[in-house]
Protein backbone atom coordinates (compact mmCIF):
# COMPACT_ATOMS: atom_id res chain seq x y z
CA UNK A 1 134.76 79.24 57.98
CA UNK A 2 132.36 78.47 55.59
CA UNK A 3 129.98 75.33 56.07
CA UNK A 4 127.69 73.21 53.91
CA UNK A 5 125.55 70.57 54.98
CA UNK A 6 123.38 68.13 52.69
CA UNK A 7 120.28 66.04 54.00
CA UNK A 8 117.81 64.01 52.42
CA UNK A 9 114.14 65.07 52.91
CA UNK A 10 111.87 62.65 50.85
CA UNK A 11 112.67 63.19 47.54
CA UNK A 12 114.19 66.51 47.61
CA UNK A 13 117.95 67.69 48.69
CA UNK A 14 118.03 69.99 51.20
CA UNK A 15 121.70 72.39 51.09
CA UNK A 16 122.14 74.61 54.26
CA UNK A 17 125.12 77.35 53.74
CA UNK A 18 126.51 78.75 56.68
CA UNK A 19 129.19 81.06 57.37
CA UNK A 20 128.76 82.34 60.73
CA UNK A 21 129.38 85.02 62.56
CA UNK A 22 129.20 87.26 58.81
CA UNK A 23 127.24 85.02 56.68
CA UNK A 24 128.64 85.79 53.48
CA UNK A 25 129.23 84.26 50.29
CA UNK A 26 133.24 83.00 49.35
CA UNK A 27 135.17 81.68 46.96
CA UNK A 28 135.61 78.64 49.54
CA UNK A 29 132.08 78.77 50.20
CA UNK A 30 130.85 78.88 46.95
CA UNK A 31 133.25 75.88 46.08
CA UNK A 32 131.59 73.75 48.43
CA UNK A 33 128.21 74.93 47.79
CA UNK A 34 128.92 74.02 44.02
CA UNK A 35 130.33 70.59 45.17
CA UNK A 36 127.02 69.72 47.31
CA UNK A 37 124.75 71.19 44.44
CA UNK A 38 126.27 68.75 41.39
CA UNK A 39 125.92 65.69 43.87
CA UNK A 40 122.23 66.44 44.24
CA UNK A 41 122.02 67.18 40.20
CA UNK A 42 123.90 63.72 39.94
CA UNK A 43 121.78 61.50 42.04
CA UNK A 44 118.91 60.23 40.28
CA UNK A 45 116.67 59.56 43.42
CA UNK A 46 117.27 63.56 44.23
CA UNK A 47 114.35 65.30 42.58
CA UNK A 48 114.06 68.79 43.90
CA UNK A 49 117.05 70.64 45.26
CA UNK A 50 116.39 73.22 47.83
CA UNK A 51 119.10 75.79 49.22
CA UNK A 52 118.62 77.32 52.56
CA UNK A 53 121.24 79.07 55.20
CA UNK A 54 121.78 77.08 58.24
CA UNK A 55 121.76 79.77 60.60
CA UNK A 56 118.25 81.66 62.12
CA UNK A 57 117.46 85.20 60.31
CA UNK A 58 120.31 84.26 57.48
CA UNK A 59 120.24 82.67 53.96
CA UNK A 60 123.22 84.74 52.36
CA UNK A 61 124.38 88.03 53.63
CA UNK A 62 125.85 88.60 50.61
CA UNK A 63 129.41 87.93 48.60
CA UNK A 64 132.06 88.89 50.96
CA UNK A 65 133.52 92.37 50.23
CA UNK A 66 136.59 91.82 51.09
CA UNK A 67 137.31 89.01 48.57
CA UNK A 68 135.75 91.00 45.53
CA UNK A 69 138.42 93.98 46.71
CA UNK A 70 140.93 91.19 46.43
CA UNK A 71 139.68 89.81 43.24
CA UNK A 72 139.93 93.36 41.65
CA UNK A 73 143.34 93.80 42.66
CA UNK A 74 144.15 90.42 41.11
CA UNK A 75 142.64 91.75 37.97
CA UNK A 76 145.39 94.48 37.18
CA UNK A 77 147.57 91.87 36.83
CA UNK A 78 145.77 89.28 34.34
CA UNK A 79 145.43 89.77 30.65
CA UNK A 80 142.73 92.03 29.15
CA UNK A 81 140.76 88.85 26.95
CA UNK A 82 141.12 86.81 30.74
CA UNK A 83 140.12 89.54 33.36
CA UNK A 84 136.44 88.74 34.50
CA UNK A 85 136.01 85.31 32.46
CA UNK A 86 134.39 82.74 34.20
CA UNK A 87 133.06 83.69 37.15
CA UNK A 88 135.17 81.05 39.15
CA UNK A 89 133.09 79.08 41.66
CA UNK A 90 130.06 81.33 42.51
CA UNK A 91 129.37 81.60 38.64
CA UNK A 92 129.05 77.96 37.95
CA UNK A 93 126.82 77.64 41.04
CA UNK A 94 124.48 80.03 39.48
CA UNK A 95 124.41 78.83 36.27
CA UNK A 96 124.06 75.20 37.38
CA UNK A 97 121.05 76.28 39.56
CA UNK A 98 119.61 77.81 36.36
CA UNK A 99 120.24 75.42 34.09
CA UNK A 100 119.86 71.73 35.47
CA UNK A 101 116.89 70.04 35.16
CA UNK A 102 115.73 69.67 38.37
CA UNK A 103 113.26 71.75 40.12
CA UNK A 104 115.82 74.12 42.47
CA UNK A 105 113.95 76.04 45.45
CA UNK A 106 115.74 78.80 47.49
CA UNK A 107 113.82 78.66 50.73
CA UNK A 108 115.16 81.76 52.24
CA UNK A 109 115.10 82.31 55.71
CA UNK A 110 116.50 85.24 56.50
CA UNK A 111 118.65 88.00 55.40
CA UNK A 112 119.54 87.86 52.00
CA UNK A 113 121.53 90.40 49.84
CA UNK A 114 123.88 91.13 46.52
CA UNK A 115 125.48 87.64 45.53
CA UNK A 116 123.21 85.50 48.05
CA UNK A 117 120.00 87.40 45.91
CA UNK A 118 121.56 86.98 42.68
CA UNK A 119 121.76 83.32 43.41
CA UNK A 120 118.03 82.87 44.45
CA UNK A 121 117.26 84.59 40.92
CA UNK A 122 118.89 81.71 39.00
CA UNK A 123 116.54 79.43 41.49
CA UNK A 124 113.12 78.20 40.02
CA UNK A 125 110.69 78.93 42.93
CA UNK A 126 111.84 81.50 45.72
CA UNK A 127 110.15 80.98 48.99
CA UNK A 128 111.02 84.07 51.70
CA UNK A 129 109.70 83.66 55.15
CA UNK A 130 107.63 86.39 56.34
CA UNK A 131 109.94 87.64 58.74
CA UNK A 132 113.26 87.61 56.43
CA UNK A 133 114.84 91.10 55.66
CA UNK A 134 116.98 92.59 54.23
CA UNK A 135 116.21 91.14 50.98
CA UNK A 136 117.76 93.08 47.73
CA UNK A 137 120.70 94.25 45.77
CA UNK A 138 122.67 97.24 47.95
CA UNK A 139 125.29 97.02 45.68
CA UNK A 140 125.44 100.32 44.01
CA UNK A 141 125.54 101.86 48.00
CA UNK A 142 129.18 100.95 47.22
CA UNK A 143 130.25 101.59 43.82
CA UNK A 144 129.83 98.71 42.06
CA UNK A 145 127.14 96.62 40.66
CA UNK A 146 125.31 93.08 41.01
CA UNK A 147 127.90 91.10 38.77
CA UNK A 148 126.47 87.66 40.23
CA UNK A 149 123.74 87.56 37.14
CA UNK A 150 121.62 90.06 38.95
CA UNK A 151 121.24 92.82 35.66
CA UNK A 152 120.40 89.93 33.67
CA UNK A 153 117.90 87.78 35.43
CA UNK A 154 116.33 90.45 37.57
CA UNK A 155 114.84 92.38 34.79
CA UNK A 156 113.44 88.89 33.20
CA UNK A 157 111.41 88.37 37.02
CA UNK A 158 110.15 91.87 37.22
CA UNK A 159 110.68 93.85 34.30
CA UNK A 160 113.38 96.02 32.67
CA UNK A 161 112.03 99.50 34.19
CA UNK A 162 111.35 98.12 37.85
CA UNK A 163 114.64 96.26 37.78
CA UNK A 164 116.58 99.39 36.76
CA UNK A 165 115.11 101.18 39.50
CA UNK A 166 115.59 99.04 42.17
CA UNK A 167 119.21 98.08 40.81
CA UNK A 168 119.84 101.68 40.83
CA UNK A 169 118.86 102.74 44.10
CA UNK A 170 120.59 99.41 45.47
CA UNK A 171 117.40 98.75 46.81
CA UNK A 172 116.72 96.40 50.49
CA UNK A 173 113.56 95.46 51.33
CA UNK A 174 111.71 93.03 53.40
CA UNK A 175 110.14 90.41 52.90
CA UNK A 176 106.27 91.75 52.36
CA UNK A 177 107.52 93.63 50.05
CA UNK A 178 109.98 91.66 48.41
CA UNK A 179 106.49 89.28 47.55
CA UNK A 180 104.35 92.52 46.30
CA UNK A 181 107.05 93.42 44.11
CA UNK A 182 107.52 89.84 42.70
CA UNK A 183 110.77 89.23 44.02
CA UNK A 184 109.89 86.12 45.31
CA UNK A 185 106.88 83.52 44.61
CA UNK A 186 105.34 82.69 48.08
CA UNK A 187 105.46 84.09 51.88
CA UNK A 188 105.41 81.39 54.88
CA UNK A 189 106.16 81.50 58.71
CA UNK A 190 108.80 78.76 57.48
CA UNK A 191 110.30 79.00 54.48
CA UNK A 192 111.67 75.35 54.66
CA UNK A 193 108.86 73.82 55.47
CA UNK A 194 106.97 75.42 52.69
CA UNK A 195 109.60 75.02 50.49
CA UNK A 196 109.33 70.91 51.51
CA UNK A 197 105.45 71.19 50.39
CA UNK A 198 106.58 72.73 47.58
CA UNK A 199 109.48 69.57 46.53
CA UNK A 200 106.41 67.28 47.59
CA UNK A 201 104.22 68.27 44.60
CA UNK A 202 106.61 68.88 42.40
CA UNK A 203 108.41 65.51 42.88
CA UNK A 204 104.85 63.73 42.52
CA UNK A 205 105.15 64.68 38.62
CA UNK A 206 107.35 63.23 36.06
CA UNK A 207 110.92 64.44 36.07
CA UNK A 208 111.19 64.61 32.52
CA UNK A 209 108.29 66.72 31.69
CA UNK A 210 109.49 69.13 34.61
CA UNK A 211 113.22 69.21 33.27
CA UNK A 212 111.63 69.80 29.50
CA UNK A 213 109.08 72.79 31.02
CA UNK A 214 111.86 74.15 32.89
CA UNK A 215 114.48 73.81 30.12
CA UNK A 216 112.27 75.49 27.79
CA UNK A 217 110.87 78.09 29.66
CA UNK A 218 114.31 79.56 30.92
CA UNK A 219 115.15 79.61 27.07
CA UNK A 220 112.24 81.71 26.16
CA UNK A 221 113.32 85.47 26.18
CA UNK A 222 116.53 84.40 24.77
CA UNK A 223 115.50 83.82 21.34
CA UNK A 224 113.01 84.60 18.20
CA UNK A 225 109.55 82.70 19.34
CA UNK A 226 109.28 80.97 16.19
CA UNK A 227 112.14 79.32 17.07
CA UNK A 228 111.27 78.54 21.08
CA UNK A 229 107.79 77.40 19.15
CA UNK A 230 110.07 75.05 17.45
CA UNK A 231 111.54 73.63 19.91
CA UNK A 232 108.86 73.14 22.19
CA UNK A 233 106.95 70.87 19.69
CA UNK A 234 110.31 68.74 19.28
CA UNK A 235 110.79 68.44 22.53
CA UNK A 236 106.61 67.59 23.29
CA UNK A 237 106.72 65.18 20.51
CA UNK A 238 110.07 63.09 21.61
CA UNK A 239 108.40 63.63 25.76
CA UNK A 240 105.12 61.56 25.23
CA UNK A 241 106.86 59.52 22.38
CA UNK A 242 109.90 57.77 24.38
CA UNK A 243 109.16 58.81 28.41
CA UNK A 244 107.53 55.84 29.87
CA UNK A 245 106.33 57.89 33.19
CA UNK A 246 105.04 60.76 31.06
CA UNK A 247 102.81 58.13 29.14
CA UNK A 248 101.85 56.35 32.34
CA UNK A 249 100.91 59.21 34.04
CA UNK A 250 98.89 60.61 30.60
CA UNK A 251 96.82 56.84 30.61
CA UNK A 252 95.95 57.57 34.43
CA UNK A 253 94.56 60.55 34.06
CA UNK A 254 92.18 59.25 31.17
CA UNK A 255 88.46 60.36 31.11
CA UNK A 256 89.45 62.94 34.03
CA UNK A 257 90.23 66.36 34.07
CA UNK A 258 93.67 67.16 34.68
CA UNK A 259 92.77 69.36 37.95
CA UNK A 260 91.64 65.91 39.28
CA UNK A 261 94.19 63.66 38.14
């Protein structure tokens, strides 16, 4: 049965997903995992969210086979303009992970494959512990393909030709690897407690330049840049115009370099 647990670590929401013995993704489990992840987005004090799995050597095993055969069988029966719409609870977890504004970690501590990837890929910062393996998207080892956002966001981290290739092959790999190939931003011999460091200095700066950087720089590659150019001098202008932390923390850092401030 799956399990998800919320704690408060300073500033930043720490989500532990378990499903032991398999460790897989559900509908159920993504439900709840949804549920925990728009209380964090909700709270105002919350200001980095950080996913993790609550058992040793496992963040997400992956999305549970079973329930995707189950889902495709359900699909012969629904209506052609319905069949695939959505992405029911697992595709709004995603997409909320991508698109709030706060800083969202995946500190992943173990093995971590097809949907419980795809879900670190819509995460801002992906933190792998040195030790963690498999890490990947096996999917095409049995006939289908990452449908969890994986042939969309993957080629954006590492490239169109290295993510078809890897895709593809329905690459695994560990963790050492996983960092050389740019799979993930940072090894550590804990990927919590790095990930922690991590929600440390980030929470230090002013949540609404962060939500502003990140909003803008997920937008990027999906549009003309003359028109992201656009939008990012709006969006400066109305930042250091009406945020009252963004200005205070602009007049502390004057006559210093900003490496110092």
């Amino acid at each position: 049965m799956p399990e998800v647990t919320s704690e408060r670590r300073g500033a930043a929401a720490v989500l532990k997903y378990s499903n032991a013995p398999k460790g897989t993704m559900t509908a159920s489990g993504a439900a709840m995992l949804l549920e925990a992840f728009q209380a964090a987005v909700a709270d105002p004090s919350v200001r980095v969210i950080i996913v993790t799995g609550a058992e040793p050597g496992m963040f997400i095993r992956h999305y549970d086979v079973d329930e995707l055969v189950t889902y495709g069988d359900a699909l012969k029966k629904a209506p052609p303009v319905q069949a695939g719409q959505g992405g029911g609870a697992f595709g709004a977890l995603v997409d909320l992970a991508a698109s709030c504004p706060k800083p969202v970690i995946a500190a992943i501590n173990g093995m971590c494959m097809g949907g419980g990837f795809e879900f670190t890929l819509a995460c801002d910062i992906r933190i792998a512990a040195r030790s963690a393996e498999p890490i990947g998207l096996p999917e095409t080892r049995v006939g289908i393909f990452p449908g969890g956002g994986g042939t969309q966001r993957l080629p954006r981290v590492i490239g169109e030709a290295k993510a078809l290739a890897f895709i593809l092959e329905g690459m695994v790999v560990p963790a050492p690897q996983a960092f050389e190939l740019g799979l993930v931003h940072a090894l550590a011999d804990d990927a919590l407690e790095e990930a922690l460091a991590w929600a440390e200095r980030l929470a230090a700066k002013p949540a609404g330049g962060l939500a502003e950087a990140k909003r803008l720089v997920r937008s990027a590659l999906d549009r003309p840049i003359a028109e992201g150019l656009a939008e990012e001098r709006r969006a400066f202008a109305a930042l250091v115009q009406n945020d009252p932390d963004a200005v205070a923390a602009m007049r502390g850092s004057l006559g210093r370099p900003i490496q110092e401030a």
